[in-house]
N, C-alpha and C. Protein backbone atom coordinates (compact mmCIF):
# COMPACT_ATOMS: atom_id res chain seq x y z
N UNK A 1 23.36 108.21 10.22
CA UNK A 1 22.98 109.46 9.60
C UNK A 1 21.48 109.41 9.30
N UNK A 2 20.80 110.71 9.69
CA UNK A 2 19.61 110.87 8.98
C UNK A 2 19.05 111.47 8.16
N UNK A 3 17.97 110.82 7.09
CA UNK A 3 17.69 111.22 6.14
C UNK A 3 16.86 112.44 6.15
N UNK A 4 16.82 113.67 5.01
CA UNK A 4 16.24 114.40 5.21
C UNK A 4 14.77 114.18 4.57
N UNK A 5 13.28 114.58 4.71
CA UNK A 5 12.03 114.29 4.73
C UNK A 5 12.38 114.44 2.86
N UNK A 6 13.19 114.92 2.13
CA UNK A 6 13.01 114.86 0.52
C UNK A 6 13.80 113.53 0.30
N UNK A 7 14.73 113.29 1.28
CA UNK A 7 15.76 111.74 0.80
C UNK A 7 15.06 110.54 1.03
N UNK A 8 13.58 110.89 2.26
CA UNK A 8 13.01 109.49 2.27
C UNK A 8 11.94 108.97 1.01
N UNK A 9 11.95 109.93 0.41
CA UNK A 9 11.27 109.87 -0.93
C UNK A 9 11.64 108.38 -2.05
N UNK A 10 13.13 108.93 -1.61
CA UNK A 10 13.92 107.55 -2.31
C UNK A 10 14.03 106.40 -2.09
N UNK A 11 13.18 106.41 -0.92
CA UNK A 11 13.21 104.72 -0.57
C UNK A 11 12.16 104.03 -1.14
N UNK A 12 11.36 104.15 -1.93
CA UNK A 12 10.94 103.25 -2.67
C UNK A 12 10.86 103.40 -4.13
N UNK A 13 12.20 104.38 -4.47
CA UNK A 13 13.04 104.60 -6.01
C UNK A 13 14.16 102.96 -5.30
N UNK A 14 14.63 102.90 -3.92
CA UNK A 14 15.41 102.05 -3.62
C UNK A 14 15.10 100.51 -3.80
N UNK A 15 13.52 100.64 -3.58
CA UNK A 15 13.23 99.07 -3.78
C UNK A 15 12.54 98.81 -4.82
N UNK A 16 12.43 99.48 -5.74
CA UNK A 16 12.23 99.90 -6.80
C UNK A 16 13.43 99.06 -7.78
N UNK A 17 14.86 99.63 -7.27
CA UNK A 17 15.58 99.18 -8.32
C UNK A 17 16.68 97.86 -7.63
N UNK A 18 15.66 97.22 -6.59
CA UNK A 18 15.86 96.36 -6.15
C UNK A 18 14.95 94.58 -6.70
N UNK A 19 14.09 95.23 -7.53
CA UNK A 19 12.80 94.53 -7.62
C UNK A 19 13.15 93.55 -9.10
N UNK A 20 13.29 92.31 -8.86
CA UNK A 20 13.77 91.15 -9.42
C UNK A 20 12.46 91.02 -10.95
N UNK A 21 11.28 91.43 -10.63
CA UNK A 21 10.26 91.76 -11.56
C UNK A 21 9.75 93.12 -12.42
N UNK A 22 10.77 93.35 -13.07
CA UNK A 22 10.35 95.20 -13.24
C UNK A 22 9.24 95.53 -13.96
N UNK A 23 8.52 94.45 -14.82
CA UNK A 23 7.00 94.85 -14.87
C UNK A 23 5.81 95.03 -13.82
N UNK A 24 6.48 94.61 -12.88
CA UNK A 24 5.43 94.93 -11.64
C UNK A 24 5.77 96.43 -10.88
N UNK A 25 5.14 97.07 -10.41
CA UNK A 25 5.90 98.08 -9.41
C UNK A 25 6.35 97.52 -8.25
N UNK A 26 7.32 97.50 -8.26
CA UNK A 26 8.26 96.91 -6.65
C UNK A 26 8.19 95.25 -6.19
N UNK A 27 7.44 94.50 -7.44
CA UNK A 27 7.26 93.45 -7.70
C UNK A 27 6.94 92.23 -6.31
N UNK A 28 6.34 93.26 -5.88
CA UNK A 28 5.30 92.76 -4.31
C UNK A 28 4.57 91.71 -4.76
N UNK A 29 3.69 91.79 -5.83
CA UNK A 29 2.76 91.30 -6.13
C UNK A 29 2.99 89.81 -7.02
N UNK A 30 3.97 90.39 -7.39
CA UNK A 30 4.81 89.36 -8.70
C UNK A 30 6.08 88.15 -8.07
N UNK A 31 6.20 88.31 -6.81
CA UNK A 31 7.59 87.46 -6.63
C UNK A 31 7.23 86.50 -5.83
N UNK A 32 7.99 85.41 -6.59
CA UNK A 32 7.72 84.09 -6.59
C UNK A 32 8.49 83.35 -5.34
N UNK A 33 8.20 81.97 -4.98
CA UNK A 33 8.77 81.57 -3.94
C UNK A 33 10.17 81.78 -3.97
N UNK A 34 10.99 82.01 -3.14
CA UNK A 34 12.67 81.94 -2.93
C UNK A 34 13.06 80.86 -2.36
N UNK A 35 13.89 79.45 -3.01
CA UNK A 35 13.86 78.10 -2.24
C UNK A 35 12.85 77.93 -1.23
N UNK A 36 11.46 77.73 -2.60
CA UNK A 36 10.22 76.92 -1.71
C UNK A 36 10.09 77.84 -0.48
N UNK A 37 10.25 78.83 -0.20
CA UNK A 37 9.10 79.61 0.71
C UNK A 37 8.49 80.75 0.20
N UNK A 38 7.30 80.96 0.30
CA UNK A 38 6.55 82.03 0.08
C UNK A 38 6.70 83.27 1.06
N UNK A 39 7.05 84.21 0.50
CA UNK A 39 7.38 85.36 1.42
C UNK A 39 5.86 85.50 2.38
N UNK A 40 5.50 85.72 3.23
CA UNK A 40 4.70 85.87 4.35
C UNK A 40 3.64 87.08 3.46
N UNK A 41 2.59 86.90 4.14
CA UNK A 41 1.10 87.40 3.19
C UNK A 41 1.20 88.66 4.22
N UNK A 42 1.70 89.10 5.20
CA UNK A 42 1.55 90.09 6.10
C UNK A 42 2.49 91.19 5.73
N UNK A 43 3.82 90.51 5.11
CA UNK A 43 5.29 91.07 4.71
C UNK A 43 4.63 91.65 3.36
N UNK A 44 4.53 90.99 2.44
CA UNK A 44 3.88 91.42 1.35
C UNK A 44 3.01 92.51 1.53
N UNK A 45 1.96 92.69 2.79
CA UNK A 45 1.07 93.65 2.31
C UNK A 45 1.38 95.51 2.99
N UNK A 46 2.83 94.78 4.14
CA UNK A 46 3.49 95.92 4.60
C UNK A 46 4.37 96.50 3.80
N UNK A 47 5.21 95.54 2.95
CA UNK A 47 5.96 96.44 1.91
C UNK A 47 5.40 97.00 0.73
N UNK A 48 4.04 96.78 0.36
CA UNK A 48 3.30 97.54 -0.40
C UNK A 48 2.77 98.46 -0.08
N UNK A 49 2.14 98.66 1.46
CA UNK A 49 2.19 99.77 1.65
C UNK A 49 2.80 100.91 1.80
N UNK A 50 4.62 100.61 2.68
CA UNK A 50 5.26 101.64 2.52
C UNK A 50 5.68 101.99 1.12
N UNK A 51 5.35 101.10 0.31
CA UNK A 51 6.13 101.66 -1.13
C UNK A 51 5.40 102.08 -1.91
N UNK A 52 3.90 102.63 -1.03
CA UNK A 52 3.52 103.67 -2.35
C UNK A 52 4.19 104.96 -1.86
N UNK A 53 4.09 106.13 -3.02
CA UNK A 53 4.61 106.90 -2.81
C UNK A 53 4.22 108.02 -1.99
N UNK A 54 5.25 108.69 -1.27
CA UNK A 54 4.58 109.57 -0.01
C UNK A 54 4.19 109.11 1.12
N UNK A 55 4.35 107.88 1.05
CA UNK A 55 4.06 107.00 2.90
C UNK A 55 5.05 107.05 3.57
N UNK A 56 6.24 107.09 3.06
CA UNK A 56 7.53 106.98 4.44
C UNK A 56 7.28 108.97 5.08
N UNK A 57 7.55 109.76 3.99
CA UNK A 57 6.93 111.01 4.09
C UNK A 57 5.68 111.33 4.88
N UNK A 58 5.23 110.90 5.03
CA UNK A 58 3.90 111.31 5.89
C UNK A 58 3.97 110.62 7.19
N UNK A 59 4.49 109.57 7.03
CA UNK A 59 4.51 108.53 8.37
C UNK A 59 5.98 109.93 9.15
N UNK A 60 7.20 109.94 8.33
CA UNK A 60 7.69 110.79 9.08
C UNK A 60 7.78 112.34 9.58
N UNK A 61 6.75 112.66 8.72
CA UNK A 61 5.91 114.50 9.26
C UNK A 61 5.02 113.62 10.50
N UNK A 62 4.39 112.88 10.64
CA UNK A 62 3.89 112.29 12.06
C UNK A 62 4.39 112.02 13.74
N UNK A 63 5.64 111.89 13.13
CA UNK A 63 6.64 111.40 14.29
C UNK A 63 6.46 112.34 15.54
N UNK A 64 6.77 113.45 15.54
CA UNK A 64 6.64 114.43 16.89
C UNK A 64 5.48 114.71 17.07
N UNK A 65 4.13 114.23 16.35
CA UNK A 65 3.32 114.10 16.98
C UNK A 65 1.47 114.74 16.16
N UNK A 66 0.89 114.84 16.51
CA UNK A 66 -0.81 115.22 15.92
C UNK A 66 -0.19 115.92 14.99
N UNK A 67 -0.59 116.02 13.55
CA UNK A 67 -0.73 116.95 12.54
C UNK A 67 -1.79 117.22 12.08
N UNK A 68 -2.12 118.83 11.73
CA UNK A 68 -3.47 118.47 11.12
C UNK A 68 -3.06 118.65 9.27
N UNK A 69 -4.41 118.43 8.77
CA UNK A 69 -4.27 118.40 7.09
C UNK A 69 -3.00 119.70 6.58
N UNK A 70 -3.64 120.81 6.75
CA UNK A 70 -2.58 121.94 6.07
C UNK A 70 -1.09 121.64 6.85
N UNK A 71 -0.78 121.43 7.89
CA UNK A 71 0.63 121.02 8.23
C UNK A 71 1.02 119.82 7.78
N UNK A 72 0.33 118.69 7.11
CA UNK A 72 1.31 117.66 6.45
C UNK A 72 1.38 118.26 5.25
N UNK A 73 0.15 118.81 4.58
CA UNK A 73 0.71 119.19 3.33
C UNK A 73 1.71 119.89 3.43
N UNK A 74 2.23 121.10 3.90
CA UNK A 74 3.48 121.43 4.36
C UNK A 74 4.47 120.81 4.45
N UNK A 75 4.31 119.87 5.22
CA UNK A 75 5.33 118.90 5.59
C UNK A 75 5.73 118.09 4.24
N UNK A 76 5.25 117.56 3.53
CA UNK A 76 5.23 116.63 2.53
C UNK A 76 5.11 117.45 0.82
N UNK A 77 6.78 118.46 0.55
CA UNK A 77 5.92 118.96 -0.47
C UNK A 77 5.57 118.23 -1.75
N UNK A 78 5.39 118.82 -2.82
CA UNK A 78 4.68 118.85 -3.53
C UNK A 78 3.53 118.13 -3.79
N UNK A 79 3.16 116.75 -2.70
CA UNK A 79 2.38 116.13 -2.78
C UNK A 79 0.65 116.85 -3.43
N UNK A 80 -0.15 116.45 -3.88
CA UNK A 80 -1.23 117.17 -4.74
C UNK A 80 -2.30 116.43 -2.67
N UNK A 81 -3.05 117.73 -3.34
CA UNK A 81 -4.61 117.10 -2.27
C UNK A 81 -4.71 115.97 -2.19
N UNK A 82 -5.37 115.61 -3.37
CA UNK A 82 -6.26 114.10 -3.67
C UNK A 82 -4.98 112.92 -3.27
N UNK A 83 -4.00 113.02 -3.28
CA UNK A 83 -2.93 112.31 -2.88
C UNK A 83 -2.62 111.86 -1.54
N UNK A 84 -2.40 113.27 -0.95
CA UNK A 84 -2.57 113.08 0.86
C UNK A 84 -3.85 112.77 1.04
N UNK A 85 -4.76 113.16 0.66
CA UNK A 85 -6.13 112.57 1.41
C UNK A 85 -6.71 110.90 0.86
N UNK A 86 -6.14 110.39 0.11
CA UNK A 86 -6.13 109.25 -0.02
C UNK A 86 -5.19 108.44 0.53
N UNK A 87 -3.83 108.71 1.12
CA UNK A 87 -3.18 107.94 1.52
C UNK A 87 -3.14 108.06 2.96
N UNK A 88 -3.55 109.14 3.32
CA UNK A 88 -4.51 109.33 4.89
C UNK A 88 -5.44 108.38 5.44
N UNK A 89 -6.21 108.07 4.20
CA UNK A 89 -7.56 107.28 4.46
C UNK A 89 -6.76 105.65 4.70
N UNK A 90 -5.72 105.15 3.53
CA UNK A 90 -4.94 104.48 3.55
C UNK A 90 -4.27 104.05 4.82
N UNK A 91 -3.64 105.00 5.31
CA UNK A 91 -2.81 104.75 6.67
C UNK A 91 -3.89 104.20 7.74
N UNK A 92 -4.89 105.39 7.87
CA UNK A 92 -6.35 105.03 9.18
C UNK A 92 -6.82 103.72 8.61
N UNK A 93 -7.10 102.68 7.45
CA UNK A 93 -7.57 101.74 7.07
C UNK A 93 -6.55 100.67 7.81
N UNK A 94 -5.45 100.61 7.41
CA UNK A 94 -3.93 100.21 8.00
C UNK A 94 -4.24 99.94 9.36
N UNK A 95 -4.65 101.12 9.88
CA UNK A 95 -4.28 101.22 11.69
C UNK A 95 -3.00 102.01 11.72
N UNK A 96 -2.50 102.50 11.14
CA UNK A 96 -1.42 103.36 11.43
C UNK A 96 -1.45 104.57 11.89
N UNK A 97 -2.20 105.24 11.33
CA UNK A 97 -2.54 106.60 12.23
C UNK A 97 -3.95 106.51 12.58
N UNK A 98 -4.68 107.56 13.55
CA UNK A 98 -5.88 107.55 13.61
C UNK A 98 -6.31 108.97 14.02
N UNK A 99 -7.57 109.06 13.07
CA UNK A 99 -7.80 110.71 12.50
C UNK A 99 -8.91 111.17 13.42
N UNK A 100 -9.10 112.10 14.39
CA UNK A 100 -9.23 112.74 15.65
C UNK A 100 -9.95 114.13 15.32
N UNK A 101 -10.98 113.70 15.50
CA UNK A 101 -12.02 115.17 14.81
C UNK A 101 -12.36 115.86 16.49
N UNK A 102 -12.26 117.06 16.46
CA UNK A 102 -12.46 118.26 17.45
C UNK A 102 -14.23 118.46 17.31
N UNK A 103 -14.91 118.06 18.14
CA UNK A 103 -16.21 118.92 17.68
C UNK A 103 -16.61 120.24 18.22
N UNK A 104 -15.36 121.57 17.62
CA UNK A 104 -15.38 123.15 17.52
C UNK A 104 -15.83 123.48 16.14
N UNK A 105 -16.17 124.97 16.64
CA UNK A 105 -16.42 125.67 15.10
C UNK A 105 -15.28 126.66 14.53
N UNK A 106 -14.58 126.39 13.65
CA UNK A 106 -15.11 125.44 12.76
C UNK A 106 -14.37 123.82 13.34
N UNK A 107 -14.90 122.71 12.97
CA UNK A 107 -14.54 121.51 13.31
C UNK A 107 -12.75 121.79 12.66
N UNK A 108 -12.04 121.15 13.61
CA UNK A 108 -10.39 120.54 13.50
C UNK A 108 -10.16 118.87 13.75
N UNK A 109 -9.33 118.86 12.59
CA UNK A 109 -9.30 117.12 12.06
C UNK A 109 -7.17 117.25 12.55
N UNK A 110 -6.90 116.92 13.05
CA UNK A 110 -5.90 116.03 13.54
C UNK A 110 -5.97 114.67 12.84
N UNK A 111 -3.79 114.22 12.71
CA UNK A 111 -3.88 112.84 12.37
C UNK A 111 -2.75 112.76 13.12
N UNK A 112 -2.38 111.91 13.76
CA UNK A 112 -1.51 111.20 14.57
C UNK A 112 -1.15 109.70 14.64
N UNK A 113 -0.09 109.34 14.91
CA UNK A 113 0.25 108.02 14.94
C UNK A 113 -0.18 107.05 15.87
N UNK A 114 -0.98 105.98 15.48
CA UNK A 114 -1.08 104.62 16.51
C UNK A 114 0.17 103.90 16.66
N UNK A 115 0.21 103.58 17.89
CA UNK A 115 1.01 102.26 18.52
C UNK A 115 1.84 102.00 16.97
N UNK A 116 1.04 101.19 16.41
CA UNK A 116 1.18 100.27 15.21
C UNK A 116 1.98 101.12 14.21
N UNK A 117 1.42 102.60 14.15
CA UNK A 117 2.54 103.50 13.60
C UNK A 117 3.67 104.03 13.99
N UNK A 118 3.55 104.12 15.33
CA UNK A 118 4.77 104.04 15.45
C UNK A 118 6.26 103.38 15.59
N UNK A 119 5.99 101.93 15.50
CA UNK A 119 6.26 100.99 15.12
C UNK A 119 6.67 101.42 13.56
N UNK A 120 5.96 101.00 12.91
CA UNK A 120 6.44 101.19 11.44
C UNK A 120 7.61 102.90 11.09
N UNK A 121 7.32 103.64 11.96
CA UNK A 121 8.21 104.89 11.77
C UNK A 121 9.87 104.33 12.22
N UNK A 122 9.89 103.93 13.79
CA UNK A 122 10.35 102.74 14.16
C UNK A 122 11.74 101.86 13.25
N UNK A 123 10.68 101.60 12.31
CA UNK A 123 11.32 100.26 11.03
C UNK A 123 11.64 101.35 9.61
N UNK A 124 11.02 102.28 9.65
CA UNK A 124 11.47 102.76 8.19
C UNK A 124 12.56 103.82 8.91
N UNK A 125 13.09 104.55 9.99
CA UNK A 125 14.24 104.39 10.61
C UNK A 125 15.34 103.77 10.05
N UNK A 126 14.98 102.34 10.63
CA UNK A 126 15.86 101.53 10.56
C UNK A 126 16.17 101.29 8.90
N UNK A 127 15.21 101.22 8.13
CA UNK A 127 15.48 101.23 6.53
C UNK A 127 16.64 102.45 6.25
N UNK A 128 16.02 103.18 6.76
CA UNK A 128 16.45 104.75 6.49
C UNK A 128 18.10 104.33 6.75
N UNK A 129 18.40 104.14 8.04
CA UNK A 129 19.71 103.53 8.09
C UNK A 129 20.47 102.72 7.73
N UNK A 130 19.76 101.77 7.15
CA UNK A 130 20.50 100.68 6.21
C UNK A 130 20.38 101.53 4.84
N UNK A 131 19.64 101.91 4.11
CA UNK A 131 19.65 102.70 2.91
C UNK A 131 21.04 103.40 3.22
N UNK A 132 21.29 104.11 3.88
CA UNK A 132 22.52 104.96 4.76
C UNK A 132 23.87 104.10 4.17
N UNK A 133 24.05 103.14 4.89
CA UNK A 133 24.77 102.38 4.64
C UNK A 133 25.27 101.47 3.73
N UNK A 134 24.27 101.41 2.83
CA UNK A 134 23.94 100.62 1.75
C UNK A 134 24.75 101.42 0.22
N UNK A 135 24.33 102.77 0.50
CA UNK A 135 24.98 103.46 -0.31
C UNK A 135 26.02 103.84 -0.08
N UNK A 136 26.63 103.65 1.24
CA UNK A 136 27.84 104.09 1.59
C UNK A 136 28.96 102.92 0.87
N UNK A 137 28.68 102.44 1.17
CA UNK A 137 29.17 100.81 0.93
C UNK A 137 29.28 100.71 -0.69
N UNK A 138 28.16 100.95 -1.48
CA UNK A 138 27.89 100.91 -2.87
C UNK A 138 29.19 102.14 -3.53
N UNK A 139 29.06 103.18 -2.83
CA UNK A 139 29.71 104.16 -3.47
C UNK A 139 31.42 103.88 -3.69
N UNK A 140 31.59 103.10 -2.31
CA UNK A 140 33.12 102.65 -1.64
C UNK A 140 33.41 101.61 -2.55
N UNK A 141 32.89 100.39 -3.18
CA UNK A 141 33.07 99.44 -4.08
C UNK A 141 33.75 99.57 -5.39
């Protein structure tokens, strides 16, 4: 089953109340080795990114393809300006999307997914589907 663009919201209310440190947010930052291994410095800095808020949301208004600014805001409601345009800058820093300026008048800014993003759309999918299941399972118990 798939989630609708307001249910992926909840996936990081999901790891959220998954998070073994609840003074931390999502306790990325805070969690300690698990029998002597250190979770991976790459893992860490991918699940912090999808778990700020409005990244699974934007990564999935991306999926079918170029958006420009006023169609994600659309896509992504209530998100504020300063919000999408910081986590825009966020994603292009990432390598996840990459932002595609028109030189017309007036100039048009496109954002679209890299390789690398699509990949990650890809994997939060696959979250999306285990979340799916996860609650299915939870509810059935």
């Amino acid at each position: 089953m798939v989630l609708n663009p307001l249910q992926l919201l909840c996936i990081p209310e999901f790891l959220r109340n998954l998070d073994p440190v609840p003074s931390v947010a999502y306790g990325m930052r805070a969690m300690t080795p698990h029998h002597d291994q250190a979770i991976c410095r790459h893992f860490q800095e991918a699940a912090e990114l999808i778990a700020q808020k409005w990244m699974p949301l934007i990564v999935h208004a991306l999926r079918p393809g170029p958006q420009r600014y006023s169609e994600l805001k659309h896509a992504v409601p209530k998100i504020s300006d300063a919000s999408l345009s910081e986590r825009l800058k966020a994603l292009e820093a990432a390598s996840i999307l990459e932002r595609c300026v028109e030189p017309t008048t007036p100039v048009k800014v496109s954002y679209g997914l890299t390789p690398r993003g699509r990949e990650l759309a890809d994997v939060l999918n696959e979250l999306q589907a285990w979340a799916e299941r996860w609650t299915t399972e939870t509810a059935n118990v």
